[in-house]
C-alpha atoms as a PDB file:
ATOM      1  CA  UNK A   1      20.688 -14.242 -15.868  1.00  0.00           C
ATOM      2  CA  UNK A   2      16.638 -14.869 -16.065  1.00  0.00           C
ATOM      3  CA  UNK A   3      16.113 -11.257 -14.873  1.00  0.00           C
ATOM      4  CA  UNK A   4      18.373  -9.417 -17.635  1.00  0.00           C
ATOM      5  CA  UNK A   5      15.666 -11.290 -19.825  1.00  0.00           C
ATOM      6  CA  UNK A   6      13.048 -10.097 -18.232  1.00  0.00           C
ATOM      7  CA  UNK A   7      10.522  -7.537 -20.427  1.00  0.00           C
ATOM      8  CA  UNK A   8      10.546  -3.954 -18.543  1.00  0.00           C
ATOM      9  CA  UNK A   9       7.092  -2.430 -19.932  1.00  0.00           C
ATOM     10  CA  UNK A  10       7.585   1.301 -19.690  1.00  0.00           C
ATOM     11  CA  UNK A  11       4.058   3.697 -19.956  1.00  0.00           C
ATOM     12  CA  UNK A  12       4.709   7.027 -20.643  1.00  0.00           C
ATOM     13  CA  UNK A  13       1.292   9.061 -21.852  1.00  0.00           C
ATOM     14  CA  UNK A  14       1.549  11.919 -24.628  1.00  0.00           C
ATOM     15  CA  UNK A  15      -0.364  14.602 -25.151  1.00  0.00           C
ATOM     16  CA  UNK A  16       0.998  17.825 -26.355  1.00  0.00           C
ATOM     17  CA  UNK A  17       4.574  17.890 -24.831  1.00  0.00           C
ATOM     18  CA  UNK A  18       6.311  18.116 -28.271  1.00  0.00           C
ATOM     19  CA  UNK A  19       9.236  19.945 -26.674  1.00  0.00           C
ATOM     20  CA  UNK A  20       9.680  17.441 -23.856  1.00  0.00           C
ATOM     21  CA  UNK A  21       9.373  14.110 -25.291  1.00  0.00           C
ATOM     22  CA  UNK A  22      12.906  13.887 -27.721  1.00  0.00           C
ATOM     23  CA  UNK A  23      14.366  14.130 -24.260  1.00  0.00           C
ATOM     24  CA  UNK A  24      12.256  11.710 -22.024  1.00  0.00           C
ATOM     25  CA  UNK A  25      12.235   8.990 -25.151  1.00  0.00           C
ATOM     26  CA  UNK A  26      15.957   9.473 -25.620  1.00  0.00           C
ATOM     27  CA  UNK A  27      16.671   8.863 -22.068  1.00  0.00           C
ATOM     28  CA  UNK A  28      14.042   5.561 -22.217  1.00  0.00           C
ATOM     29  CA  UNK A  29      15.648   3.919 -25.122  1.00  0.00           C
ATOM     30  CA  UNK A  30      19.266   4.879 -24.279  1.00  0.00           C
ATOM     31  CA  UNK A  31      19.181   2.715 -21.057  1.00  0.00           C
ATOM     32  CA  UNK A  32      22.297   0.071 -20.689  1.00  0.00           C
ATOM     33  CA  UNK A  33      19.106  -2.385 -19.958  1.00  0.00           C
ATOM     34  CA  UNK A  34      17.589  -2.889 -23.708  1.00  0.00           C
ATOM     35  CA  UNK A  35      14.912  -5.511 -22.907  1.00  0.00           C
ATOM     36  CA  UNK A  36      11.979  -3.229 -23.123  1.00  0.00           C
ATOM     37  CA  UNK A  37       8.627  -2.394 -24.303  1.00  0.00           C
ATOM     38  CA  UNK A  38       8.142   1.547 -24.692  1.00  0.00           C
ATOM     39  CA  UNK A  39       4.464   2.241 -24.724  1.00  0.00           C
ATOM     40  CA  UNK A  40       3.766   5.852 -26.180  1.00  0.00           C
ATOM     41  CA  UNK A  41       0.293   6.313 -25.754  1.00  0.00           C
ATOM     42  CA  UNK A  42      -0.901   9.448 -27.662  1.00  0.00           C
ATOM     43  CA  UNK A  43      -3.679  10.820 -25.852  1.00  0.00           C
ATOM     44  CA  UNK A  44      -5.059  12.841 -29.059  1.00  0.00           C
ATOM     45  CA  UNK A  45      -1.981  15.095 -29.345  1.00  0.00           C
ATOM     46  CA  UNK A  46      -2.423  17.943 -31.700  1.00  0.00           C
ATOM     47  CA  UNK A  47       1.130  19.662 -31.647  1.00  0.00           C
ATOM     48  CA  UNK A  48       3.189  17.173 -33.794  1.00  0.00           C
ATOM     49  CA  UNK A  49       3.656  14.933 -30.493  1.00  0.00           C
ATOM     50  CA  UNK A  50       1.692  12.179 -32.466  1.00  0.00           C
ATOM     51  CA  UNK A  51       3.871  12.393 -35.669  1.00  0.00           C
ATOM     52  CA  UNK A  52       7.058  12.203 -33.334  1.00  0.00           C
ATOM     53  CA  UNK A  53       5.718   9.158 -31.639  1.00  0.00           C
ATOM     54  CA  UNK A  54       5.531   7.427 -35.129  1.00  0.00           C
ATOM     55  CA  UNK A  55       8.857   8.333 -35.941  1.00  0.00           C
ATOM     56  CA  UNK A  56      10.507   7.042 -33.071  1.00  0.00           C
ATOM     57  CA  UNK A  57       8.064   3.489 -33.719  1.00  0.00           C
ATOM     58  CA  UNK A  58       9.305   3.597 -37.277  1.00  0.00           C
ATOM     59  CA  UNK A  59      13.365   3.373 -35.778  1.00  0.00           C
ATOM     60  CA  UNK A  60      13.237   1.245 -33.137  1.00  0.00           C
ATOM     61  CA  UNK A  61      10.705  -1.943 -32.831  1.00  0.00           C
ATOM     62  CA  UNK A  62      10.595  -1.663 -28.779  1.00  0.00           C
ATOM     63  CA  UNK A  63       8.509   1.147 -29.433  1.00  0.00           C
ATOM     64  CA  UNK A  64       5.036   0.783 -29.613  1.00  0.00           C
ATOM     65  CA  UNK A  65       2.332   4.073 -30.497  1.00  0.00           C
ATOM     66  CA  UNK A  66      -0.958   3.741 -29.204  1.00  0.00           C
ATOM     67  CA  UNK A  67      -2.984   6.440 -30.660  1.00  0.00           C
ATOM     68  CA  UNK A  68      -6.562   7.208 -28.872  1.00  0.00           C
ATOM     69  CA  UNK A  69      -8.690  10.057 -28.201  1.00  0.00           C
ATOM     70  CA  UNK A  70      -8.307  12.323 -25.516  1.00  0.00           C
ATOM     71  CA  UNK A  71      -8.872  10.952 -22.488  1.00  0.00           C
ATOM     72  CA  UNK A  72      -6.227  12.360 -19.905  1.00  0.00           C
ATOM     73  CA  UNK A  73      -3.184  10.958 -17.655  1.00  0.00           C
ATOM     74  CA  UNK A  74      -5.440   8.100 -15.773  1.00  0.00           C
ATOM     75  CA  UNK A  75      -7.169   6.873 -18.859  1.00  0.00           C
ATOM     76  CA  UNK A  76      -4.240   6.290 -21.102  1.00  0.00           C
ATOM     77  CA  UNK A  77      -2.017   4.934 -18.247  1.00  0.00           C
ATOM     78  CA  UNK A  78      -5.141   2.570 -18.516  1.00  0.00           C
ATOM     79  CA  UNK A  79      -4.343   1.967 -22.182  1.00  0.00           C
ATOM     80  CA  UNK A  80      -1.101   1.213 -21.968  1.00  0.00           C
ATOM     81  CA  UNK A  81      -1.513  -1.277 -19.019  1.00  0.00           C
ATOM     82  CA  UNK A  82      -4.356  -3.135 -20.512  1.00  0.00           C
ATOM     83  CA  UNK A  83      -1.729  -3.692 -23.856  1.00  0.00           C
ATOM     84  CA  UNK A  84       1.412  -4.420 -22.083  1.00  0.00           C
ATOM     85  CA  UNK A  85       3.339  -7.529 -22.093  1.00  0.00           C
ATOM     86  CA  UNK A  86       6.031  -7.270 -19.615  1.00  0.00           C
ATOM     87  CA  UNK A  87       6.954  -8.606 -16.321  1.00  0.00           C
ATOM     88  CA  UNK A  88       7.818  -5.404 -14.710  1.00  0.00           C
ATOM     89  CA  UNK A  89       6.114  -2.373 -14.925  1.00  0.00           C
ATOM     90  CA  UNK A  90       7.680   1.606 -14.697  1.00  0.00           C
ATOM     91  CA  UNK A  91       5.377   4.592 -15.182  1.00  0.00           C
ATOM     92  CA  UNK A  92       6.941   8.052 -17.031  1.00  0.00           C
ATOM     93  CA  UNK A  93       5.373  11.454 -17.345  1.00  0.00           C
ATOM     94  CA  UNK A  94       6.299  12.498 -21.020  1.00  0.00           C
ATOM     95  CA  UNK A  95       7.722  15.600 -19.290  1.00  0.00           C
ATOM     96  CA  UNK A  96      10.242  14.377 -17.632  1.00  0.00           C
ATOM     97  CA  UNK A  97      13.028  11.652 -18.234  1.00  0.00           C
ATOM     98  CA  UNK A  98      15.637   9.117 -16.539  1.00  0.00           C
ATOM     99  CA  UNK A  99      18.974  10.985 -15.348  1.00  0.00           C
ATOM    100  CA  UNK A 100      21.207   7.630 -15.136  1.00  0.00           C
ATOM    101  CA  UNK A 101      21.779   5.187 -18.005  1.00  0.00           C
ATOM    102  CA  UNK A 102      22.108   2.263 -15.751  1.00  0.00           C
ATOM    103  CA  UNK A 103      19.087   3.055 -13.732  1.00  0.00           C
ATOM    104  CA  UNK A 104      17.068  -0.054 -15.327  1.00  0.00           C
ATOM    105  CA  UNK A 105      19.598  -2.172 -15.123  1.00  0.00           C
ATOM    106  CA  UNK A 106      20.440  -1.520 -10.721  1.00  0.00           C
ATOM    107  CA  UNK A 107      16.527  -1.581 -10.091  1.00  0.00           C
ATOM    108  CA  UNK A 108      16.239  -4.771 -12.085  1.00  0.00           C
ATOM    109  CA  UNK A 109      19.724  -6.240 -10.193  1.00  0.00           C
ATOM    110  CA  UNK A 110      17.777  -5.004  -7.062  1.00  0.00           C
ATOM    111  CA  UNK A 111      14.749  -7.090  -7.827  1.00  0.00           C
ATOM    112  CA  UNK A 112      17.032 -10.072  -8.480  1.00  0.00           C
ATOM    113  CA  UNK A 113      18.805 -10.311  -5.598  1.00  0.00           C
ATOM    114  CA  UNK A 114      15.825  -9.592  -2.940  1.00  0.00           C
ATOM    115  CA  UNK A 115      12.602 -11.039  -4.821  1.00  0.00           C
ATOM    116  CA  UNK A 116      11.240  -7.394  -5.191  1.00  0.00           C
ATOM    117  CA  UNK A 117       7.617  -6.295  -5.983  1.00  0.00           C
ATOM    118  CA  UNK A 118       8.822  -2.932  -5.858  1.00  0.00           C
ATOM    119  CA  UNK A 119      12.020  -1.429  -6.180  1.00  0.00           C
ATOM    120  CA  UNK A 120      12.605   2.244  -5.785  1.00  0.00           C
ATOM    121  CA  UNK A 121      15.459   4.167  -6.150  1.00  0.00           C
ATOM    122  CA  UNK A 122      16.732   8.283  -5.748  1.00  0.00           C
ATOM    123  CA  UNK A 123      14.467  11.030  -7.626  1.00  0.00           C
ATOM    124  CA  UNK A 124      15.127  14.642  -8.244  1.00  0.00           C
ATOM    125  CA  UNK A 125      12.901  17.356  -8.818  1.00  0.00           C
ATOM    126  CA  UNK A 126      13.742  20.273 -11.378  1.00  0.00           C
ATOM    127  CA  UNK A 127      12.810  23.624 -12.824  1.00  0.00           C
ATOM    128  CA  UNK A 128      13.883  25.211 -16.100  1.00  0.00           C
ATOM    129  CA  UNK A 129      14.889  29.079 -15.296  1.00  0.00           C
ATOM    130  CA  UNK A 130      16.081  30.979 -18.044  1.00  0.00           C
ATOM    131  CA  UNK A 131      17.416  28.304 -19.862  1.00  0.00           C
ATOM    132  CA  UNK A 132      19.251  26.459 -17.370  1.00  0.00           C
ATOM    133  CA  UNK A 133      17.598  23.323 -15.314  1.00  0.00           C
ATOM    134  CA  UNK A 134      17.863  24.087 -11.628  1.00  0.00           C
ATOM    135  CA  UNK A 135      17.592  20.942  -9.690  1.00  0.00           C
ATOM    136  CA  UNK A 136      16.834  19.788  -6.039  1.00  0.00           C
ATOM    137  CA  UNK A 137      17.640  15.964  -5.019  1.00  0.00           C
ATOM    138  CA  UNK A 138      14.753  14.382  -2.672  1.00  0.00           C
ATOM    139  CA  UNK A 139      16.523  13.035  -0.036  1.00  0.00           C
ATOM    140  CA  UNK A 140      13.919  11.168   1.604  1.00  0.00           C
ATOM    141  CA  UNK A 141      15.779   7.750   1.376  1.00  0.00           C
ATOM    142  CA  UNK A 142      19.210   8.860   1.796  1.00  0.00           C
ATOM    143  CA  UNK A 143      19.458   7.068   4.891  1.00  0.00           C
ATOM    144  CA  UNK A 144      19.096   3.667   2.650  1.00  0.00           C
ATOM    145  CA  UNK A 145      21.951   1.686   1.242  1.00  0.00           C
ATOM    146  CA  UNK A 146      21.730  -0.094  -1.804  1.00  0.00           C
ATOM    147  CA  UNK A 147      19.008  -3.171  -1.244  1.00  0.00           C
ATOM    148  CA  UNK A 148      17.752  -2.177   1.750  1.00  0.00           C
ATOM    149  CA  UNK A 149      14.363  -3.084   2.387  1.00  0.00           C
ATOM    150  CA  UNK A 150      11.191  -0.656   2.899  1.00  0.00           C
ATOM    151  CA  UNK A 151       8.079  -0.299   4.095  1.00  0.00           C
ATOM    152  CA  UNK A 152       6.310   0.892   1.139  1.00  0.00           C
ATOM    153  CA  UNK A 153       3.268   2.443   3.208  1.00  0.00           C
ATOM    154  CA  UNK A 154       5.580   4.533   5.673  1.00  0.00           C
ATOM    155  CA  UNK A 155       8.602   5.058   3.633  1.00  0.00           C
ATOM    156  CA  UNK A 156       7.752   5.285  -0.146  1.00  0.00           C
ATOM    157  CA  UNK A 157       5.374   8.704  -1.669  1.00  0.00           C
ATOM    158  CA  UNK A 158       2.526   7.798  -3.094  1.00  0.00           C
ATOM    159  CA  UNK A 159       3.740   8.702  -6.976  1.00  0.00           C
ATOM    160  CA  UNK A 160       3.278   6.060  -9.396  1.00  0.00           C
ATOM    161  CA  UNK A 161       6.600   7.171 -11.291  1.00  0.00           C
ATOM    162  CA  UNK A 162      10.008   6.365 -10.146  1.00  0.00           C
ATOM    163  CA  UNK A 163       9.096   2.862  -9.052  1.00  0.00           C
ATOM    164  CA  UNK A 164      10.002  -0.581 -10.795  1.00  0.00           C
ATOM    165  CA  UNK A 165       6.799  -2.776 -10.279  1.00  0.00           C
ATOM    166  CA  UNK A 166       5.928  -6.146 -10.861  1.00  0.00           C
ATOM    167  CA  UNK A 167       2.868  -6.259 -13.080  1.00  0.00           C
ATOM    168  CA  UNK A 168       0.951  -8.035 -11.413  1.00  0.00           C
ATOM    169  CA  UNK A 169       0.787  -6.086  -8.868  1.00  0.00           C
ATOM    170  CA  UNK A 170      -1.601  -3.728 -11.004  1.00  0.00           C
ATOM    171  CA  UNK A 171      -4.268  -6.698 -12.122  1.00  0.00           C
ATOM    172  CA  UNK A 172      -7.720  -5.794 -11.423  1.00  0.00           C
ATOM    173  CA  UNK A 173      -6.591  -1.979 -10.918  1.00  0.00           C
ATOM    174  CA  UNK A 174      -6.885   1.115 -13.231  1.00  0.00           C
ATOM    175  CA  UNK A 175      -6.099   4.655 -12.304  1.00  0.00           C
ATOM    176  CA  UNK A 176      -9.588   7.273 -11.788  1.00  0.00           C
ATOM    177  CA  UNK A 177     -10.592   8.601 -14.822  1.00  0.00           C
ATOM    178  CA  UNK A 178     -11.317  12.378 -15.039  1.00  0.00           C
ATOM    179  CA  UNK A 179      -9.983  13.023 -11.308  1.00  0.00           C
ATOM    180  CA  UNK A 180      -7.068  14.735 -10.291  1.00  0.00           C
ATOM    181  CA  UNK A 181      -4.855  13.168  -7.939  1.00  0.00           C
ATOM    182  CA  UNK A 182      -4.803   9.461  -9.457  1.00  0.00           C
ATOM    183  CA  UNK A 183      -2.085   8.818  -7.832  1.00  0.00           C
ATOM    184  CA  UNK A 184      -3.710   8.692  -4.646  1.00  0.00           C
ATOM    185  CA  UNK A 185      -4.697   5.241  -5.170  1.00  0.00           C
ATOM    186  CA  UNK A 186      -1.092   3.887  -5.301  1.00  0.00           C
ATOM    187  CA  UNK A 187      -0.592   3.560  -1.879  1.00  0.00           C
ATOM    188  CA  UNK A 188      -3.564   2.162  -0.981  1.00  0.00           C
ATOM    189  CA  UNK A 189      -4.400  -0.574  -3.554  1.00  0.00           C
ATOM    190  CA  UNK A 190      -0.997  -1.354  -4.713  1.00  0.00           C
ATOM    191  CA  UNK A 191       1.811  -1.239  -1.672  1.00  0.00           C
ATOM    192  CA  UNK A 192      -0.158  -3.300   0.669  1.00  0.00           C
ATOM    193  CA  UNK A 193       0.055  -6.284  -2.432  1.00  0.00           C
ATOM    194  CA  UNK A 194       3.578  -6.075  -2.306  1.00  0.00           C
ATOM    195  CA  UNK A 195       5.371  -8.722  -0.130  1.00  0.00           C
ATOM    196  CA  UNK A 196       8.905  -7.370  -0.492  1.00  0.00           C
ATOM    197  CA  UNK A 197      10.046  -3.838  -1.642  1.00  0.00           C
ATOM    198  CA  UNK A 198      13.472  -2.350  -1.736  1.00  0.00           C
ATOM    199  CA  UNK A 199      15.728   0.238  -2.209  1.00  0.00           C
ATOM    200  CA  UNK A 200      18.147   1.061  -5.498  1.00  0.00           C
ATOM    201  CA  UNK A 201      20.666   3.560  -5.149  1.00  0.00           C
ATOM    202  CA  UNK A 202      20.353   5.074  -8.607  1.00  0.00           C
ATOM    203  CA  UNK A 203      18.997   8.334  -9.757  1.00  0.00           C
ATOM    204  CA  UNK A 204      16.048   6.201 -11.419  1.00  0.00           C
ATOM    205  CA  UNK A 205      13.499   9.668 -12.139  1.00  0.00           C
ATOM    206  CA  UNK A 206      13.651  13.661 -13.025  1.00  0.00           C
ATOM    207  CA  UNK A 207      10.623  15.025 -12.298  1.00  0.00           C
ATOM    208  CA  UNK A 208       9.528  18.582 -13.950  1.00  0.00           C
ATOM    209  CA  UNK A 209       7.972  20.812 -11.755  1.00  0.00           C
ATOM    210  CA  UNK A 210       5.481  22.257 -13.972  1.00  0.00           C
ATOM    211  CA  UNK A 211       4.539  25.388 -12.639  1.00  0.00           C
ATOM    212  CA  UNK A 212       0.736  24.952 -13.951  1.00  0.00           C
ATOM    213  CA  UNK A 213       0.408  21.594 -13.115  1.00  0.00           C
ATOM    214  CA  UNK A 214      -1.955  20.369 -10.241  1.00  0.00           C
ATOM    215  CA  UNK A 215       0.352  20.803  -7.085  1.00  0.00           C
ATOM    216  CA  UNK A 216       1.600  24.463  -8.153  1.00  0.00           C
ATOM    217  CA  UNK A 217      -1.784  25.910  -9.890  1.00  0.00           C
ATOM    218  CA  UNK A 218      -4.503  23.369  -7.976  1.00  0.00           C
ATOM    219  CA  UNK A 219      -4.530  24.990  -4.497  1.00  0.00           C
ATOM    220  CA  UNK A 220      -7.653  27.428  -5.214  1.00  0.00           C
ATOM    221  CA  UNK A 221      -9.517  25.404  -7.620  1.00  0.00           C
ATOM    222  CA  UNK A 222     -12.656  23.653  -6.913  1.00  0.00           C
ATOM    223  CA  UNK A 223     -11.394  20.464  -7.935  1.00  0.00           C
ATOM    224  CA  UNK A 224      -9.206  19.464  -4.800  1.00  0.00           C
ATOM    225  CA  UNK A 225     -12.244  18.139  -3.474  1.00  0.00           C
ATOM    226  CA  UNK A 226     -11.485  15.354  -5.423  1.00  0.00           C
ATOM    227  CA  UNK A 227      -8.832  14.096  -3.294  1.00  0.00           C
ATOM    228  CA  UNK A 228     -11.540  13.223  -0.698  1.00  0.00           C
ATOM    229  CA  UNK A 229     -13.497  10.983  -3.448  1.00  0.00           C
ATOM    230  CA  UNK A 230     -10.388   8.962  -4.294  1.00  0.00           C
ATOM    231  CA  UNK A 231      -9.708   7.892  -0.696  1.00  0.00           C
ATOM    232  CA  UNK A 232     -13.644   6.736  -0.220  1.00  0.00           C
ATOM    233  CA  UNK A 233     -13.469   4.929  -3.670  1.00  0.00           C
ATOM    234  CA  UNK A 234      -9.844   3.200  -2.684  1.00  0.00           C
ATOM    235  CA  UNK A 235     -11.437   2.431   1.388  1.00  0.00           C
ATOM    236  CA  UNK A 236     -14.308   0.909  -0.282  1.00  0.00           C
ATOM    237  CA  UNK A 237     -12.315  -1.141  -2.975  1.00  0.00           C
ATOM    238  CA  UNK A 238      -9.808  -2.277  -0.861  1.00  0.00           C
ATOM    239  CA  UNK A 239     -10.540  -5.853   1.644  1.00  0.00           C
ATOM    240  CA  UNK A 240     -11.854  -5.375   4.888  1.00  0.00           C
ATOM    241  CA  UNK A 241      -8.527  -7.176   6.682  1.00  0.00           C
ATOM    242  CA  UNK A 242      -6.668  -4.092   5.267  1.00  0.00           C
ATOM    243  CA  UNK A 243      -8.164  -1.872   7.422  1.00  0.00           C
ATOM    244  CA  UNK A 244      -7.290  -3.775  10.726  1.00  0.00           C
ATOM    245  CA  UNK A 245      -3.925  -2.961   9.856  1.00  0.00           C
ATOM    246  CA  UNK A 246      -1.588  -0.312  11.562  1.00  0.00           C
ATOM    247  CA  UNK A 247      -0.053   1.240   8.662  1.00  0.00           C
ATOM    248  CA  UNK A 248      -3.105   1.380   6.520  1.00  0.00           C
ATOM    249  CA  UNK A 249      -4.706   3.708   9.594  1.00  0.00           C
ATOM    250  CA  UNK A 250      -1.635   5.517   9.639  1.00  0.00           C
ATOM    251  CA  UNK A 251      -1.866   6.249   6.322  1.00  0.00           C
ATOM    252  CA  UNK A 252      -5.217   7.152   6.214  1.00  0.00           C
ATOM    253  CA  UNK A 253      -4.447   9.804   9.453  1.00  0.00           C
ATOM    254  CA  UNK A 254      -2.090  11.267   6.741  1.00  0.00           C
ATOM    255  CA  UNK A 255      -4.338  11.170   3.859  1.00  0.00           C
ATOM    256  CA  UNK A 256      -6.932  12.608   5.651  1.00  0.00           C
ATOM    257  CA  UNK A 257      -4.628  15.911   7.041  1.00  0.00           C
ATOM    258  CA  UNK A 258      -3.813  16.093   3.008  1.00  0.00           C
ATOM    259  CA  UNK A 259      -7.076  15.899   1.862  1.00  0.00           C
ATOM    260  CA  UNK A 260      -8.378  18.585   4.029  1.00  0.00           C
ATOM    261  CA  UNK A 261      -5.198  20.992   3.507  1.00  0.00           C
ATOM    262  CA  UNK A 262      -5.905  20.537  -0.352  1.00  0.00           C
ATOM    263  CA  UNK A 263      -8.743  22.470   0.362  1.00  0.00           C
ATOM    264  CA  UNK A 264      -7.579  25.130   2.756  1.00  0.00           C
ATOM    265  CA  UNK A 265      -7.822  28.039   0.206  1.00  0.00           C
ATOM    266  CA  UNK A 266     -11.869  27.306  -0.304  1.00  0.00           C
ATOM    267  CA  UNK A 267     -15.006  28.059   1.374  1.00  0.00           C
ATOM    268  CA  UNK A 268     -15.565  27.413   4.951  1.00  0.00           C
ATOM    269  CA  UNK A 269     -18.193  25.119   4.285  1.00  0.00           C
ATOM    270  CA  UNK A 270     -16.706  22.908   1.680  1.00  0.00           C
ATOM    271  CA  UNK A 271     -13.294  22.869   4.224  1.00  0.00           C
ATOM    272  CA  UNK A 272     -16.094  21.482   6.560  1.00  0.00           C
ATOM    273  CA  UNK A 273     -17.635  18.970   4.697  1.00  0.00           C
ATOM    274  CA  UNK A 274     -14.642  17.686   3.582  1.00  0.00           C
ATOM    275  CA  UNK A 275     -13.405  17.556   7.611  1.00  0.00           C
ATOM    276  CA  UNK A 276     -16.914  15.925   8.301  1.00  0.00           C
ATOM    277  CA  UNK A 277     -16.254  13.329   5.367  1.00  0.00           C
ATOM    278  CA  UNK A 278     -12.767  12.247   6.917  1.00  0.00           C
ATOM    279  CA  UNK A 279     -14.377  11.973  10.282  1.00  0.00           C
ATOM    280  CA  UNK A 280     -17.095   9.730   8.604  1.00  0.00           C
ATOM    281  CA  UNK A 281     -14.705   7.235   7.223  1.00  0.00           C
ATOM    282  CA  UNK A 282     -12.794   7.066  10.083  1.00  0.00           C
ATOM    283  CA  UNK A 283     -15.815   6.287  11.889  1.00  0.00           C
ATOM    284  CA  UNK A 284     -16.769   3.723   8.848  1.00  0.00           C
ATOM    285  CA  UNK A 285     -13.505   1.985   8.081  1.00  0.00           C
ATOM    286  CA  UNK A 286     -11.411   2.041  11.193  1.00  0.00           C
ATOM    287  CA  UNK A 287     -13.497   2.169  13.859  1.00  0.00           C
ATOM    288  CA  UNK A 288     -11.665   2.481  17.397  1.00  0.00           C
ATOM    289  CA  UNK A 289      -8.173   1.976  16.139  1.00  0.00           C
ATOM    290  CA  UNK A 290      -5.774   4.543  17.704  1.00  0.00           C
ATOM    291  CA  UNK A 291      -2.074   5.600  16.375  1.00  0.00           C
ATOM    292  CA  UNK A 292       0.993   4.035  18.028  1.00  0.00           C
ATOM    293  CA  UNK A 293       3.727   5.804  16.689  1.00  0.00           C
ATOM    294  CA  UNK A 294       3.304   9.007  19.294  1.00  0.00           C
ATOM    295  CA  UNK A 295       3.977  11.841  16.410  1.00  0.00           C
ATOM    296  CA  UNK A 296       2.676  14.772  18.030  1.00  0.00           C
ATOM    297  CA  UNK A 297       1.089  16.604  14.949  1.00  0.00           C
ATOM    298  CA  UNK A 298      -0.739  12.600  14.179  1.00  0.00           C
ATOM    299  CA  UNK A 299      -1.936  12.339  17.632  1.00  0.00           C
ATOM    300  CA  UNK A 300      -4.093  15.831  17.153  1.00  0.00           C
ATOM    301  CA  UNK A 301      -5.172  15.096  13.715  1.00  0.00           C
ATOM    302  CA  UNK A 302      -6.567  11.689  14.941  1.00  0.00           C
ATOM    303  CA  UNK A 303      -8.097  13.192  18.033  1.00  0.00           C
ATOM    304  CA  UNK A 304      -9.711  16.065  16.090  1.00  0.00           C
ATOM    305  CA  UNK A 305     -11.057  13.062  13.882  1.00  0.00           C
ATOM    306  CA  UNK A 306     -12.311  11.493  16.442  1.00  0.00           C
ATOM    307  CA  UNK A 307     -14.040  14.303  18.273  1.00  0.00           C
ATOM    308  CA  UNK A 308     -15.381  15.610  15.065  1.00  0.00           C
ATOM    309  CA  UNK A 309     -13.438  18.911  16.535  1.00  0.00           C
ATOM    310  CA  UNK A 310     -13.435  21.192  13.472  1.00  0.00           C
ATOM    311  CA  UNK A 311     -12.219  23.603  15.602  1.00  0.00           C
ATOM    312  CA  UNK A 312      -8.824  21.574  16.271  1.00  0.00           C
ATOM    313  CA  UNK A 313      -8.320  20.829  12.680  1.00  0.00           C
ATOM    314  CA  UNK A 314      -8.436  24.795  12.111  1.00  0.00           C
ATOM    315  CA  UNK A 315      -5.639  24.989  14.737  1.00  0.00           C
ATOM    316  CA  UNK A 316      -3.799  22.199  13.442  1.00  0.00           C
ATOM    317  CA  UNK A 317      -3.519  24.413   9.654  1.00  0.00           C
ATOM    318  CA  UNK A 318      -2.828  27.341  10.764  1.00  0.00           C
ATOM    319  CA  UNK A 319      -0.038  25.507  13.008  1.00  0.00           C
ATOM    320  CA  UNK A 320       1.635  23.595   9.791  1.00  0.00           C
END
């Protein structure tokens, strides 16, 4: 079969996660799918992560260390994507690891049989409490069967992990450096290239809730204004057509309600600036476009966009 050939180019950035990474590399390389290229890119570790990294490239050749300095999460996802070699493309957080043995092998199957840019499968999320892993199953999907297609836009979250790509799909694109929220840019410069994307039903992703990562620690720090910057710099990159299209303006309705509830917790003023922003592009990018799909909490957020009604927004977070 021409897909079971096919080179799987996995990315998972290290830095410092010495206690994680025996379990997220063991769970890589102990796939039933062995066709792969594991890129460990060591993002200046310091705890022994780096030495690890070796040791695992000195047992199995699909392993490949890319040492650099420390750049963070966006830059060496950048690394590894300008050095891979594969066809298809899967992103890993050296935190967490792949629950199902098989999950390569049904998300490439799934690819096969429909033509997919982007197959997705089942995620959960989990927390380590006193020694035992608690876990909670996203069941965003459930309503999928197995090869189902999706809209990517509307039905898939924005996270870069937990998704089989074609890599092509990422030419010409690299993840902000020295933001938070790189993710952001996912939906908007990389699900609108996809022509076809499906649905795998496999636990493909176990995602670590860290709780002094960005989403748990992030809501009173200054830097959630960055949100705001990444969807200018992704309105700006992306081609004008996009924006005449429905489900790019519904996702930017979304991404605007998210940018401004990021920054809830701050100042008045900067929750106002960043409203006035969002009201700005709106203007920009979109124009007179209105929302079609009648969801009552959409229909306010666009209106207080459009009205530049701060005072509606307010209403509208204290609401949700």
């Amino acid at each position: 079969d021409v897909y079971k050939r096919q080179l799987v180019s996995i990315i998972v950035p290290v830095y410092n996660v010495k206690p994680y990474l025996n379990r997220c590399v063991n769970s890589l390389l102990g796939q039933s799918y062995q066709n792969m290229e594991l890129l460990l890119v060591d993002d200046g570790s310091t705890d022994g992560s780096e030495t690890l990294c070796d040791e695992y490239a000195a047992q199995d050749a699909r392993v490949r260390v890319l040492h650099k300095k420390n750049g963070g999460l966006s830059e060496a996802r950048n690394y590894g994507m300008k050095r891979l070699t594969g066809r298809y493309i899967t992103f890993v957080d050296s935190d967490d690891y792949i629950p199902s043995k098989n999950a390569f092998d049904v998300m490439l199957d799934a690819a096969y049989e429909k033509n997919a840019d982007i197959v997705a499968g089942k995620f959960l999320r989990f927390v380590e409490k006193n020694g035992r892993e608690v876990q909670t199953i996203d069941r965003k999907l459930e309503s999928h069967g197995n090869l189902d297609e999706l809209d990517p836009i509307q039905e898939l979250q924005g996270f870069a992990w937990g998704k089989l790509y074609k890599a092509e799909l990422f030419e010409n694109i690299c993840f902000p450096v020295g933001y938070w929220y790189e993710d952001t840019i996912i939906p908007w410069l990389v699900f609108p290239k996809a022509n076809t994307s499906v649905y795998a039903d496999v636990m493909c992703y176990a995602y670590r809730n860290n709780p002094n990562g960005i989403t748990a620690s992030g809501l009173f720090s200054k830097r959630t204004i960055e949100s705001t910057y990444i969807t200018k710099l992704v309105l700006e990159k992306i081609p004008n057509e996009f924006c005449q299209k429905r489900e790019i303006y519904n996702l930017f309705i979304t991404q605007s309600f998210i940018n401004i509830q990021r920054v809830k917790n701050a100042d008045n003023e900067i929750i106002r600036a960043i409203f006035s922003i969002m009201c700005e592009l709106k203007n920009e990018f979109f124009g007179e476009m209105k929302l079609e799909d009648g969801i009552y909490k959409n229909m306010e957020i666009e209106k207080a966009l459009t009205e530049c009604d701060y005072s509606r927004m307010k209403r509208i977070l204290r609401w949700l």
